[in-house]
N, C-alpha and C. Protein backbone atom coordinates (compact mmCIF):
# COMPACT_ATOMS: atom_id res chain seq x y z
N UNK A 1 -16.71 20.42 21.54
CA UNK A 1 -16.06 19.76 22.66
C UNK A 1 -16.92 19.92 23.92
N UNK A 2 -16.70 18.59 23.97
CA UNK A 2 -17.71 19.05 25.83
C UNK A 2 -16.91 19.35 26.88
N UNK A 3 -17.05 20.45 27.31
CA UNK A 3 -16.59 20.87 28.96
C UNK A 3 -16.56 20.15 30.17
N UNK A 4 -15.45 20.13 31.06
CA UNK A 4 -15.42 19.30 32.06
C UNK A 4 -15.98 19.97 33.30
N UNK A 5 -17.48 19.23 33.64
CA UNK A 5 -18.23 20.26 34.83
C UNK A 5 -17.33 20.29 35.83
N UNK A 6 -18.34 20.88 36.96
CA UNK A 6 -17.45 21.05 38.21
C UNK A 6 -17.34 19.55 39.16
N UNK A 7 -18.02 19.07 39.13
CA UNK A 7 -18.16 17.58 40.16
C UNK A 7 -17.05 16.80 39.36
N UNK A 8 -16.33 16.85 38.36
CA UNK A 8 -15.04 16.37 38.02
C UNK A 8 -13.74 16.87 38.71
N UNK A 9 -14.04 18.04 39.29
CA UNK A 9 -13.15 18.45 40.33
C UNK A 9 -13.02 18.38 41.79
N UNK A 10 -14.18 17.71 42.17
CA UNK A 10 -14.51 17.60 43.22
C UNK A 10 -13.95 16.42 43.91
N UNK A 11 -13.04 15.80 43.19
CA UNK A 11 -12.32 14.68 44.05
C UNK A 11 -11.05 15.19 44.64
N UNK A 12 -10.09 14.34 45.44
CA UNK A 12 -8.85 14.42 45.51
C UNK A 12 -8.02 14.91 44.73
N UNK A 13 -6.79 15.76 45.06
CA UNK A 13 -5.37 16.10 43.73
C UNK A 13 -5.61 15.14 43.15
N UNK A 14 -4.97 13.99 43.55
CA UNK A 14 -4.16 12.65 43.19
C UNK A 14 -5.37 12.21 41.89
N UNK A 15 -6.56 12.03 42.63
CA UNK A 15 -7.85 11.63 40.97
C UNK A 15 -7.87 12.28 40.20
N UNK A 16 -7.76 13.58 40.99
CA UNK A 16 -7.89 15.09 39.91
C UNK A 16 -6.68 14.98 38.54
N UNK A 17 -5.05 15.03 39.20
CA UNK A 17 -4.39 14.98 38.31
C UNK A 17 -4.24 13.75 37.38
N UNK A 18 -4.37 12.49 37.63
CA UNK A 18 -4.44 11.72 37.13
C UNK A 18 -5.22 11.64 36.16
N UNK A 19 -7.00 11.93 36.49
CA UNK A 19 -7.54 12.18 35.23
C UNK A 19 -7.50 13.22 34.30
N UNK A 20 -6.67 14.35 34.23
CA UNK A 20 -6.30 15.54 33.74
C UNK A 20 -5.74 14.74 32.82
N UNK A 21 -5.04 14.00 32.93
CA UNK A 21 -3.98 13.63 31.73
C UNK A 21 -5.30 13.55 30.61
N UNK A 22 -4.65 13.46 29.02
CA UNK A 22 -5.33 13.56 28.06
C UNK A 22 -6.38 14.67 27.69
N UNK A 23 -6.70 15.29 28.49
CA UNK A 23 -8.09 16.02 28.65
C UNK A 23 -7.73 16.99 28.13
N UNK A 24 -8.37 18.10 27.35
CA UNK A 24 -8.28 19.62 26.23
C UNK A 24 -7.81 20.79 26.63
N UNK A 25 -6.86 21.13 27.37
CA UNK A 25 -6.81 22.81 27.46
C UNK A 25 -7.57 23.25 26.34
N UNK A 26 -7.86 24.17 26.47
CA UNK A 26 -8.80 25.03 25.68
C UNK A 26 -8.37 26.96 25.72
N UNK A 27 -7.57 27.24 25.01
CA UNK A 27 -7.20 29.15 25.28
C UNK A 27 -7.78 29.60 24.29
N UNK A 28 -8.68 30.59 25.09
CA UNK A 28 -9.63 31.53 23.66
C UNK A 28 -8.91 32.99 23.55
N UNK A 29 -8.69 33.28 22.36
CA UNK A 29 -8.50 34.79 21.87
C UNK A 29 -8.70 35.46 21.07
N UNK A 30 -9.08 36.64 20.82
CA UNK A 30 -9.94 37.03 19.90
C UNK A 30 -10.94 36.55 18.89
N UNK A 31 -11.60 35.73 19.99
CA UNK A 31 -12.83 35.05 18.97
C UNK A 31 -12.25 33.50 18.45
N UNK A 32 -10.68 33.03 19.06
CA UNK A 32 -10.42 32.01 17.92
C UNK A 32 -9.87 30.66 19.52
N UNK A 33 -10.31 29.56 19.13
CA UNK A 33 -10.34 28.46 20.47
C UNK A 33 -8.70 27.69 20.07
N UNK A 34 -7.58 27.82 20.87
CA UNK A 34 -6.28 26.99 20.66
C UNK A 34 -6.21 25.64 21.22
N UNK A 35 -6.21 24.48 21.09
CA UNK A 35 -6.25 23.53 21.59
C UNK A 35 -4.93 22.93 22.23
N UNK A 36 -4.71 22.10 23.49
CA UNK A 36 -3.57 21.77 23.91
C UNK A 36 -4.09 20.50 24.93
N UNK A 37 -3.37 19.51 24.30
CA UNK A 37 -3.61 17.98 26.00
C UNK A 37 -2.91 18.26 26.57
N UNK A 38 -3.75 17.89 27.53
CA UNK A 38 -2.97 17.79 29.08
C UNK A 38 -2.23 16.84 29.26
N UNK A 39 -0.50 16.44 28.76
CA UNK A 39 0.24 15.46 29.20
C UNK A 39 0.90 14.80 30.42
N UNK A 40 0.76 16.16 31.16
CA UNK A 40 1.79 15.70 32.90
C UNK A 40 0.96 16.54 33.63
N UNK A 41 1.27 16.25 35.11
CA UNK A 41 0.47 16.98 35.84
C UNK A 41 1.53 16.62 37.13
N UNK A 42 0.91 17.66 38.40
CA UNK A 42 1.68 16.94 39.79
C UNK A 42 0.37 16.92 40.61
N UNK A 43 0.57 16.40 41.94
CA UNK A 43 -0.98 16.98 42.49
C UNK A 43 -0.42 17.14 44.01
N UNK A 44 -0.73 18.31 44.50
CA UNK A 44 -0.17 18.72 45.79
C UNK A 44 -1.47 18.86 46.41
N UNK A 45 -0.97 17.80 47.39
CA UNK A 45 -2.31 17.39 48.83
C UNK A 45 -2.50 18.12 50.09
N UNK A 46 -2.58 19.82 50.00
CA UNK A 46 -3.29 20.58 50.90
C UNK A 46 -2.22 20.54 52.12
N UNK A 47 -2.69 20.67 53.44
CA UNK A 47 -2.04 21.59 54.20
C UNK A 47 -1.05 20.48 55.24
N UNK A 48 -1.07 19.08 54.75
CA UNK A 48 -0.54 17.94 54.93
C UNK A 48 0.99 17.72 54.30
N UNK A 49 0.93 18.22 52.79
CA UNK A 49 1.47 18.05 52.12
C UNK A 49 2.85 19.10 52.36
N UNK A 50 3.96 18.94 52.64
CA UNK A 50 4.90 19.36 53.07
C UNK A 50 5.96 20.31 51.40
N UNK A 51 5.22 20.31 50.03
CA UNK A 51 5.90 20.30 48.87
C UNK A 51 4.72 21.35 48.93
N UNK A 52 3.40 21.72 49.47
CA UNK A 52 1.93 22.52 48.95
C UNK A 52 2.94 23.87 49.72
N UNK A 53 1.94 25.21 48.80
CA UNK A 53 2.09 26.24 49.11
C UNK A 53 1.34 26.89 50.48
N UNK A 54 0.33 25.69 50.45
CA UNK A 54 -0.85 25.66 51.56
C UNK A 54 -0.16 24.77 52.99
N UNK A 55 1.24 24.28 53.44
CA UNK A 55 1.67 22.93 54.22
C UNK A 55 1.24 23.74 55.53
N UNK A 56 0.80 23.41 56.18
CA UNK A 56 0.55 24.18 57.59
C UNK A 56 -0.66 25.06 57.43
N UNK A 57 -1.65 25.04 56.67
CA UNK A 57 -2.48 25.82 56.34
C UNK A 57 -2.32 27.06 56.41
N UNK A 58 -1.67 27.36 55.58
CA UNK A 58 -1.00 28.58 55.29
C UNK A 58 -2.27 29.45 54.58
N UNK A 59 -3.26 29.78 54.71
CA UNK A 59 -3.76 30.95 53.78
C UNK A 59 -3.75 31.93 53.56
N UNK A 60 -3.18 32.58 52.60
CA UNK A 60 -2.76 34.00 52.18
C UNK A 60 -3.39 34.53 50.94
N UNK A 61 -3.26 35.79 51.12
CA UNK A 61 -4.23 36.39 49.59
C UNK A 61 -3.79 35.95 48.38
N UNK A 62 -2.14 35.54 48.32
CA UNK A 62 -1.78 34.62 47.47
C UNK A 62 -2.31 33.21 47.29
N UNK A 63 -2.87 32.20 48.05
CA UNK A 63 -3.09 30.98 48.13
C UNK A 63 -4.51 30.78 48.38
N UNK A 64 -5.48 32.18 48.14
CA UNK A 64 -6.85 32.32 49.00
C UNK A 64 -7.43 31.34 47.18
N UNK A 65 -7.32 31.27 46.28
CA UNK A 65 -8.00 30.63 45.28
C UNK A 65 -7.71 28.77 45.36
N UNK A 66 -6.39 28.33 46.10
CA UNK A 66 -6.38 26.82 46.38
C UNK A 66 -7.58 26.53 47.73
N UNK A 67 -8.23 27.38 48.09
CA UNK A 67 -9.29 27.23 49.28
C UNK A 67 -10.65 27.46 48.73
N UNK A 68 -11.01 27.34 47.18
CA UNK A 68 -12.40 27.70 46.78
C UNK A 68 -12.88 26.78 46.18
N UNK A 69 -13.97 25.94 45.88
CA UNK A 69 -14.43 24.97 45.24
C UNK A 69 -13.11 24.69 44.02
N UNK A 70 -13.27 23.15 43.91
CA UNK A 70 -12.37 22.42 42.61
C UNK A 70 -12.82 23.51 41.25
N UNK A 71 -11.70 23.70 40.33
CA UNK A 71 -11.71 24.27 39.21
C UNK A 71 -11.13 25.58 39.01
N UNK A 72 -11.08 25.83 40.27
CA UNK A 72 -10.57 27.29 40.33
C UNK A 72 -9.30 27.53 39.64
N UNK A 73 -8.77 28.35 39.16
CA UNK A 73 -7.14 28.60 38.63
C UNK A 73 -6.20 29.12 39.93
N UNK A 74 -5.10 29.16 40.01
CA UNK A 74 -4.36 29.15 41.02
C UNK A 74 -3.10 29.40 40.21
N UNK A 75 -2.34 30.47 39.99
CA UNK A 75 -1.64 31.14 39.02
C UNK A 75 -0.34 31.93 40.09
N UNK A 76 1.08 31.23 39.64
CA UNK A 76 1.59 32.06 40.84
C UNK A 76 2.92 32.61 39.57
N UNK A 77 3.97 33.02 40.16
CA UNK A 77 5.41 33.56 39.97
C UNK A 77 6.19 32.60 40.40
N UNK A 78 7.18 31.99 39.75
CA UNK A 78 8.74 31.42 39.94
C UNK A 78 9.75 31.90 39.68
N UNK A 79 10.54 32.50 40.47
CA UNK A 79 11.78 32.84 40.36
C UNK A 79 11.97 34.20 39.84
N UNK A 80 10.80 35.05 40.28
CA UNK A 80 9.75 36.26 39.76
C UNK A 80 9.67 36.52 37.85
N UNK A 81 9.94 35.40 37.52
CA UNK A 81 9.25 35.63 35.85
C UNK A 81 8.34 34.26 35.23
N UNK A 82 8.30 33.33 35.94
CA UNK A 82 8.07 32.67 35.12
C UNK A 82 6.21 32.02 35.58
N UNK A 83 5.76 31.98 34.97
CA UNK A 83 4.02 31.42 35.84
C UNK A 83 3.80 29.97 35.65
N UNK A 84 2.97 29.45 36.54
CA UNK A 84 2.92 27.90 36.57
C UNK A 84 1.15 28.11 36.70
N UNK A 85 0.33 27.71 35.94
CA UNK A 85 -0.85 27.34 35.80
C UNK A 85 -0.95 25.72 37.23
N UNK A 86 -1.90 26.26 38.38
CA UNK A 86 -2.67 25.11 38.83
C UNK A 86 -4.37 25.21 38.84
N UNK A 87 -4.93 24.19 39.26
CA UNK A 87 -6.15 23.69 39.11
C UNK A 87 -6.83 23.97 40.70
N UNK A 88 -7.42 24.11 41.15
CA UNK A 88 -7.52 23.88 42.36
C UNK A 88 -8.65 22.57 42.51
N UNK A 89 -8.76 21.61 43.77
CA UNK A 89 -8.98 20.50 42.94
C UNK A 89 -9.99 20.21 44.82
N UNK A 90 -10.54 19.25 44.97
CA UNK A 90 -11.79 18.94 46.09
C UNK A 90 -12.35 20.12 46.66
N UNK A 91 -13.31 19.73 47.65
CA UNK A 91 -14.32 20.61 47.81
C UNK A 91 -13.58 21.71 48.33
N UNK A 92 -14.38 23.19 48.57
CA UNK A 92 -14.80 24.82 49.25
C UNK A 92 -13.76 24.33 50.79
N UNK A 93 -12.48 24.84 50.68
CA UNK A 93 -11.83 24.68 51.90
C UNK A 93 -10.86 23.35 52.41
N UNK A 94 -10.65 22.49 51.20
CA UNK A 94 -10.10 21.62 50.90
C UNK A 94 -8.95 21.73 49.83
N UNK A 95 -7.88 22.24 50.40
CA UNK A 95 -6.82 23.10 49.57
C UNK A 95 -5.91 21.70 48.85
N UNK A 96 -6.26 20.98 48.19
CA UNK A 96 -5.30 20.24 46.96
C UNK A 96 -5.85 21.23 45.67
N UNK A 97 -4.47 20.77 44.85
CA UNK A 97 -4.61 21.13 43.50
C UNK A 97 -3.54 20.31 42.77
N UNK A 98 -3.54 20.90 41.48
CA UNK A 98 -2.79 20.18 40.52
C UNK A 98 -2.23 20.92 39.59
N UNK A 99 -1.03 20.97 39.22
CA UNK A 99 -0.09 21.52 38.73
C UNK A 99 -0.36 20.97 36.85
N UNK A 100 -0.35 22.03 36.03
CA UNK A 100 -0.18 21.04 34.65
C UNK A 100 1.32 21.85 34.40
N UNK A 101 2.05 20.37 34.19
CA UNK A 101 3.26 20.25 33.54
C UNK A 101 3.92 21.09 32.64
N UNK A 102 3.17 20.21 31.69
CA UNK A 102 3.08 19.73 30.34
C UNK A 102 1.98 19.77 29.61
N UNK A 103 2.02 20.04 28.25
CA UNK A 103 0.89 20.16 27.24
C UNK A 103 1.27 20.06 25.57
N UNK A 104 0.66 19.36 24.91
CA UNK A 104 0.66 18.78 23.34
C UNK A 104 0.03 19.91 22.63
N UNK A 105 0.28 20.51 22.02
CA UNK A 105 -0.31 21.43 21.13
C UNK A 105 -0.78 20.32 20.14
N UNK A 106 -2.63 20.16 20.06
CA UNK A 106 -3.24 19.69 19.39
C UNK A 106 -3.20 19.68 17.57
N UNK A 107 -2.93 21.02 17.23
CA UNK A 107 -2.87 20.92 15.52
C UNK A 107 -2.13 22.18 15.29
N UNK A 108 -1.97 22.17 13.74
CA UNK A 108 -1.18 23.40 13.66
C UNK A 108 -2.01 24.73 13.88
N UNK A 109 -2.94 24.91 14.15
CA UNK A 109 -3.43 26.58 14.99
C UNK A 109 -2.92 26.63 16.14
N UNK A 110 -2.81 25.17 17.24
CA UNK A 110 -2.53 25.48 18.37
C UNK A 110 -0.75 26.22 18.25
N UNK A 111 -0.46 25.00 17.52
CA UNK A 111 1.10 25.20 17.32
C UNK A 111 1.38 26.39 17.01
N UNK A 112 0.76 27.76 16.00
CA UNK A 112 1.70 28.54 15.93
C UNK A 112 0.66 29.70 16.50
N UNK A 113 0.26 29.51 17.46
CA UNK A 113 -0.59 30.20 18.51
C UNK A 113 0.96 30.50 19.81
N UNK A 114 1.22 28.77 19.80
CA UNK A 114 2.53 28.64 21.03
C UNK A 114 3.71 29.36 19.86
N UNK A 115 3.91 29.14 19.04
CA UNK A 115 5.05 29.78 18.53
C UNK A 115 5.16 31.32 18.50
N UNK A 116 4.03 32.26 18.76
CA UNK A 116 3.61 33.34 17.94
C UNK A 116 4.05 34.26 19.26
N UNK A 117 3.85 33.39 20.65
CA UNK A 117 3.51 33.63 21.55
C UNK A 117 4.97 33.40 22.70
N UNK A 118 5.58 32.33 22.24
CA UNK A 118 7.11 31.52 22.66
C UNK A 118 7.90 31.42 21.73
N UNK A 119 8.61 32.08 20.84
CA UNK A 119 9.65 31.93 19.98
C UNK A 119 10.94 31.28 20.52
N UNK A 120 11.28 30.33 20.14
CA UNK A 120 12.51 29.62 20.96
C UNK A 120 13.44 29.09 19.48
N UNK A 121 14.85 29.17 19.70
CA UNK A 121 15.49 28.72 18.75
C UNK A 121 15.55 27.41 18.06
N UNK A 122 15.18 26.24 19.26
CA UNK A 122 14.81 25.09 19.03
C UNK A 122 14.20 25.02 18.10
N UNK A 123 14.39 23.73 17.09
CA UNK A 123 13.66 22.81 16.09
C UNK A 123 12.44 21.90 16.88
N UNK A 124 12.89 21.66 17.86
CA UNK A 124 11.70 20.10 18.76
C UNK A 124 10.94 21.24 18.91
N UNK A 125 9.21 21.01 18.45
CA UNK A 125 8.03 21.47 19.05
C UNK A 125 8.01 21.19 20.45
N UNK A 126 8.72 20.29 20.97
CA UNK A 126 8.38 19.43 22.30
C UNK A 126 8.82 20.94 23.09
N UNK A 127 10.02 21.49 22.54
CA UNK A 127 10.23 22.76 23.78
C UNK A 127 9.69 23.78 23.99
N UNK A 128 8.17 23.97 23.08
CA UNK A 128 7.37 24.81 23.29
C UNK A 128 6.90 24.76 24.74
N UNK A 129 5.98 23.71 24.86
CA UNK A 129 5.18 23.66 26.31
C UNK A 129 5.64 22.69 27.31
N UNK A 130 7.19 22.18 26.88
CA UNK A 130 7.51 20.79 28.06
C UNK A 130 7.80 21.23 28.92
N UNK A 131 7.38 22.10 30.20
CA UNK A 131 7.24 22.69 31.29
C UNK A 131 6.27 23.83 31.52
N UNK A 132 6.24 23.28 33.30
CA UNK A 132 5.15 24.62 33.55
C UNK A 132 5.06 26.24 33.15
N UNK A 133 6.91 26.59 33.81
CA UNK A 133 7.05 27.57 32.63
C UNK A 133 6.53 28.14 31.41
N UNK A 134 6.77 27.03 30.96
CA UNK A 134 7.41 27.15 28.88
C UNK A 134 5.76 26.95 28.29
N UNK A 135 4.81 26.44 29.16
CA UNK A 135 3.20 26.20 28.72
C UNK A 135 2.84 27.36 29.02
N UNK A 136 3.53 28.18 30.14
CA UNK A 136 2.38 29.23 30.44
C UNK A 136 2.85 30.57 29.20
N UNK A 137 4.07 30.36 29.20
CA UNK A 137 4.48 31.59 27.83
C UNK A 137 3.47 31.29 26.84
N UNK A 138 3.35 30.39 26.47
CA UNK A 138 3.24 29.70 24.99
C UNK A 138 1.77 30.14 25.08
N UNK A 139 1.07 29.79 26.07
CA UNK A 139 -0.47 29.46 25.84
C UNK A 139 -0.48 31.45 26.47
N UNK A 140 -0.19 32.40 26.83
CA UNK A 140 -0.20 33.31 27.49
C UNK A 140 -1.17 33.45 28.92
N UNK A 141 -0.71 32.27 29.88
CA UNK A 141 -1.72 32.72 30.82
C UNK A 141 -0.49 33.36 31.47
N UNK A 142 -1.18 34.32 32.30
CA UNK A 142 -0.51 34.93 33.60
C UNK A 142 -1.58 35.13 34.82
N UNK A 143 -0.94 36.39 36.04
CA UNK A 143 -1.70 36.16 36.78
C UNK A 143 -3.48 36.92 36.59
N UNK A 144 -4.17 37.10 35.37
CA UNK A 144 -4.88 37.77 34.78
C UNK A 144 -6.19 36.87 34.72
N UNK A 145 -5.33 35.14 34.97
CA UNK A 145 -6.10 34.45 34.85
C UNK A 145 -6.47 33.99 36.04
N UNK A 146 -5.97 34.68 37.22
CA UNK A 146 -5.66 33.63 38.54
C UNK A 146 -7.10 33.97 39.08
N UNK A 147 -7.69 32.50 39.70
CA UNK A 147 -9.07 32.56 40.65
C UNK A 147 -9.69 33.17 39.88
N UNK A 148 -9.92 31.83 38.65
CA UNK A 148 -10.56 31.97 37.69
C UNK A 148 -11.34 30.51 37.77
N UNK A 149 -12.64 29.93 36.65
CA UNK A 149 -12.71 28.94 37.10
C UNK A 149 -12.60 28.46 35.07
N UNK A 150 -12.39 27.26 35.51
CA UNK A 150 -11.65 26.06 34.10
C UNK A 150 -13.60 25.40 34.11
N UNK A 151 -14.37 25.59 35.04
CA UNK A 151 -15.36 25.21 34.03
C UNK A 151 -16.63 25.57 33.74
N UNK A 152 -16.30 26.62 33.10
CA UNK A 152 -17.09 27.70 32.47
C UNK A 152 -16.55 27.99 31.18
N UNK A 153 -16.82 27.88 29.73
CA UNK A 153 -16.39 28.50 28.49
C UNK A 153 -15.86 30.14 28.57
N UNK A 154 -14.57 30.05 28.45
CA UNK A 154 -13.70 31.48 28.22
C UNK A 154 -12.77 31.42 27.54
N UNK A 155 -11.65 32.40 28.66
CA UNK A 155 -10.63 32.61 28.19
C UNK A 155 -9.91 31.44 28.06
N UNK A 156 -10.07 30.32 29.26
CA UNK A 156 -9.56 29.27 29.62
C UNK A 156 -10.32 28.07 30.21
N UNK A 157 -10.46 27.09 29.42
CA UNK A 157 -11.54 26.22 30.37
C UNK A 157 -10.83 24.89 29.51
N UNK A 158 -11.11 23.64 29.71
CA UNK A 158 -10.88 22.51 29.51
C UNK A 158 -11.84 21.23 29.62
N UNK A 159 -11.58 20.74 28.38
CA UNK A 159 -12.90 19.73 27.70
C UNK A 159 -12.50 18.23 27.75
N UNK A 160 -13.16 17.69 27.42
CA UNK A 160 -13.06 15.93 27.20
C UNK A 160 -12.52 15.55 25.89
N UNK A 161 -11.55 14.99 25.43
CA UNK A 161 -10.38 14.86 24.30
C UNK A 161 -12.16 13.37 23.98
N UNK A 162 -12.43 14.24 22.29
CA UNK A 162 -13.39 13.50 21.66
C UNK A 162 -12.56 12.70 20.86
N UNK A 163 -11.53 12.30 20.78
CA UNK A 163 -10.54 11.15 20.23
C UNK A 163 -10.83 9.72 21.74
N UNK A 164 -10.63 9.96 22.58
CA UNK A 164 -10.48 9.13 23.49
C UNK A 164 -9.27 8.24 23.57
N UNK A 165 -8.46 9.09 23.24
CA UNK A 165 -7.28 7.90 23.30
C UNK A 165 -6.85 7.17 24.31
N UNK A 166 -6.41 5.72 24.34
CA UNK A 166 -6.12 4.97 25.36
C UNK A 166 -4.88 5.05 25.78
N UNK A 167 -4.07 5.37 27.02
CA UNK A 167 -2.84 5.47 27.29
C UNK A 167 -2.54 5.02 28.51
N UNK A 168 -1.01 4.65 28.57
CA UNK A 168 -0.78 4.59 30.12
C UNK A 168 -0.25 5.49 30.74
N UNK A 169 -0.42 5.52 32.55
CA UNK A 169 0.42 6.82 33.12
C UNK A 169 1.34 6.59 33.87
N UNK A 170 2.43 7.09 33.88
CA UNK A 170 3.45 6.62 34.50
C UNK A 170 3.56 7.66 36.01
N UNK A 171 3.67 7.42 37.11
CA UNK A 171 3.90 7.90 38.64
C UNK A 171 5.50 7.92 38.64
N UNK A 172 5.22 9.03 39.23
CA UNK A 172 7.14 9.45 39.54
C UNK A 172 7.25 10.38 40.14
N UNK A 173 8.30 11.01 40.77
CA UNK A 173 8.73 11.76 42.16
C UNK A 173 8.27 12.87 41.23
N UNK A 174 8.01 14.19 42.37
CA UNK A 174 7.67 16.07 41.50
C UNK A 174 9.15 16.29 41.47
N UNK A 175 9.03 17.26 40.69
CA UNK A 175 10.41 17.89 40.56
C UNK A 175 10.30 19.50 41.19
N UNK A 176 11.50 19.68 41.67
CA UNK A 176 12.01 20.82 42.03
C UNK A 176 11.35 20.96 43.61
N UNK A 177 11.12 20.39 44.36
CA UNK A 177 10.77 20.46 45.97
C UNK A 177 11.68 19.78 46.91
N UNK A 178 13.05 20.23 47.09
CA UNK A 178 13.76 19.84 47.91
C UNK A 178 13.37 19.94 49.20
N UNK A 179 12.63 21.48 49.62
CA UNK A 179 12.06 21.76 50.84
C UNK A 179 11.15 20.63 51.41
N UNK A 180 10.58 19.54 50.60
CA UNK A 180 9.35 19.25 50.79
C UNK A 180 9.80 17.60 51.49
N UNK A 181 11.16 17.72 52.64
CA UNK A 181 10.95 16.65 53.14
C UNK A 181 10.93 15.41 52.52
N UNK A 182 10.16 14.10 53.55
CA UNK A 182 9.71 13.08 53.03
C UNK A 182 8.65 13.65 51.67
N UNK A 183 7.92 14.57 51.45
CA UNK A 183 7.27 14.19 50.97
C UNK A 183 8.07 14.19 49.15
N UNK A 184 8.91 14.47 48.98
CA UNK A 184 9.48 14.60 47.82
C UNK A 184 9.42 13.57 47.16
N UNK A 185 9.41 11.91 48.14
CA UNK A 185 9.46 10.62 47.61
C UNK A 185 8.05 10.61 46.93
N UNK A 186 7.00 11.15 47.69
CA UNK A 186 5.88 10.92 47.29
C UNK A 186 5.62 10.50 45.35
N UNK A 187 4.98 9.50 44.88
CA UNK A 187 4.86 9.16 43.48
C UNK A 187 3.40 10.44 42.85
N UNK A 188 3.38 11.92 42.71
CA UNK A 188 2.72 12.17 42.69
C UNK A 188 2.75 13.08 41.70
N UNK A 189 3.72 12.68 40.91
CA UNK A 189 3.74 13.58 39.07
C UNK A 189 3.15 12.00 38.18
N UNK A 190 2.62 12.73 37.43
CA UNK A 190 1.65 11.99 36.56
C UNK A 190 1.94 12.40 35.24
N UNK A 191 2.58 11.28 33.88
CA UNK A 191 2.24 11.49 33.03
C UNK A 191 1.99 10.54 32.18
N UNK A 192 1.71 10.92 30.37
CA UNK A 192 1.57 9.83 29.66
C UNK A 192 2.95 9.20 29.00
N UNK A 193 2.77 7.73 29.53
CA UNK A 193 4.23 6.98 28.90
C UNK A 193 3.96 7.54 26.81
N UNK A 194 5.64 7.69 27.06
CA UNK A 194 6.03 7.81 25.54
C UNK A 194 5.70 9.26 25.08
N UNK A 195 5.26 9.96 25.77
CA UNK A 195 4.43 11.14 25.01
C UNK A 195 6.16 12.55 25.14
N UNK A 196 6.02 12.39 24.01
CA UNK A 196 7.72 13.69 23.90
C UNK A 196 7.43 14.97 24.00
N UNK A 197 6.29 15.07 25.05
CA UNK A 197 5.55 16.35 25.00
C UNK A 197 6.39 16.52 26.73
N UNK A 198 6.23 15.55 27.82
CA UNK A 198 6.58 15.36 28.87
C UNK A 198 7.85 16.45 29.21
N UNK A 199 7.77 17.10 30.20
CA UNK A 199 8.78 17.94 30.66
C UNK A 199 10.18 16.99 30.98
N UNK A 200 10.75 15.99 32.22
CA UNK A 200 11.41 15.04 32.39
C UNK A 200 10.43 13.65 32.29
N UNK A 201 11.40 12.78 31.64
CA UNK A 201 11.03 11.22 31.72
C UNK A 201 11.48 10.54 32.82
């Protein structure tokens, strides 16, 4: 699989997440590579953005990795248990990033990598990784991984889906940012139509 350099991160959230869709998570452990697409994404636009952790240019030792060149990991706490994997996304001091959703466990290694890792009573595979949450159990990132970078071969990095599949993406409001004002209307969750991997449709 080929790796996604850094000048793929170097655009805007909004390009950033958008082209995320389809593209390889990649989790290495003990020597063995788990595969997962990237189905949904959100993309929060820096210190403008009234929904960002960064709105007012907020920088804190918590938020100091959404301020470092695109690629960086950006790894926080919800509701103090649960972790949400972001991307950090345009240039050194240009605080957007991108949230991944959602993720497809590629084949059955990935699959009982997420099972081994997320045991859930559910029958639907879909409730392995259909949230930010429920991806980060499954795939085990925490904050171990945070202000880290996605493109470099490791623990965690992400490649170009050598299938190339053609899809469409559907734009729709983020979820869970009441605080975030007007900007809540904003169309800035991204995913692939039809895909039952998707956290909400």
């Amino acid at each position: 699989m080929q790796i996604i350099r850094q000048s793929f991160y170097l655009q805007d959230g909004i390009t950033v997440a958008k082209s995320l869709l389809g593209k390889i998570m990649v989790r290495e452990e003990n020597g063995k590579a788990y595969r997962f697409r990237v189905v949904e994404t959100e993309a929060y636009m820096g210190i403008e953005d009234k929904g960002a952790h960064v709105f007012g240019d907020k920088k804190t030792e918590r938020t100091a990795p959404l301020y470092e060149i695109g690629g960086t990991t950006y790894i926080y706490l919800i509701y103090g248990m649960y972790h949400c994997l972001n991307i950090a996304a345009n240039k050194e001091g240009i605080p957007h990033c991108v949230l991944i959703r959602a993720v497809q466990p590629i084949d059955e290694q990935a699959l009982f990598f997420a099972k081994s890792n997320r045991p859930i009573k559910s029958k639907k595979i879909e409730d392995l990784t259909n949230g930010p949450g429920k991806l980060c159990k499954a795939l085990k990132i925490d904050k171990s991984l945070n202000a880290k970078m996605v493109t470099e071969k490791g623990t965690l990095w992400i490649a170009d889906d050598e299938q190339e599949e053609t899809f469409d993406i559907v734009e729709a409001k983020r979820i869970n940012i009441p605080y975030a004002e007007e900007y809540q209307e904003k169309l800035w969750r991204f995913y692939i139509k039809d895909n039952p991997f998707v956290s909400i449709k």
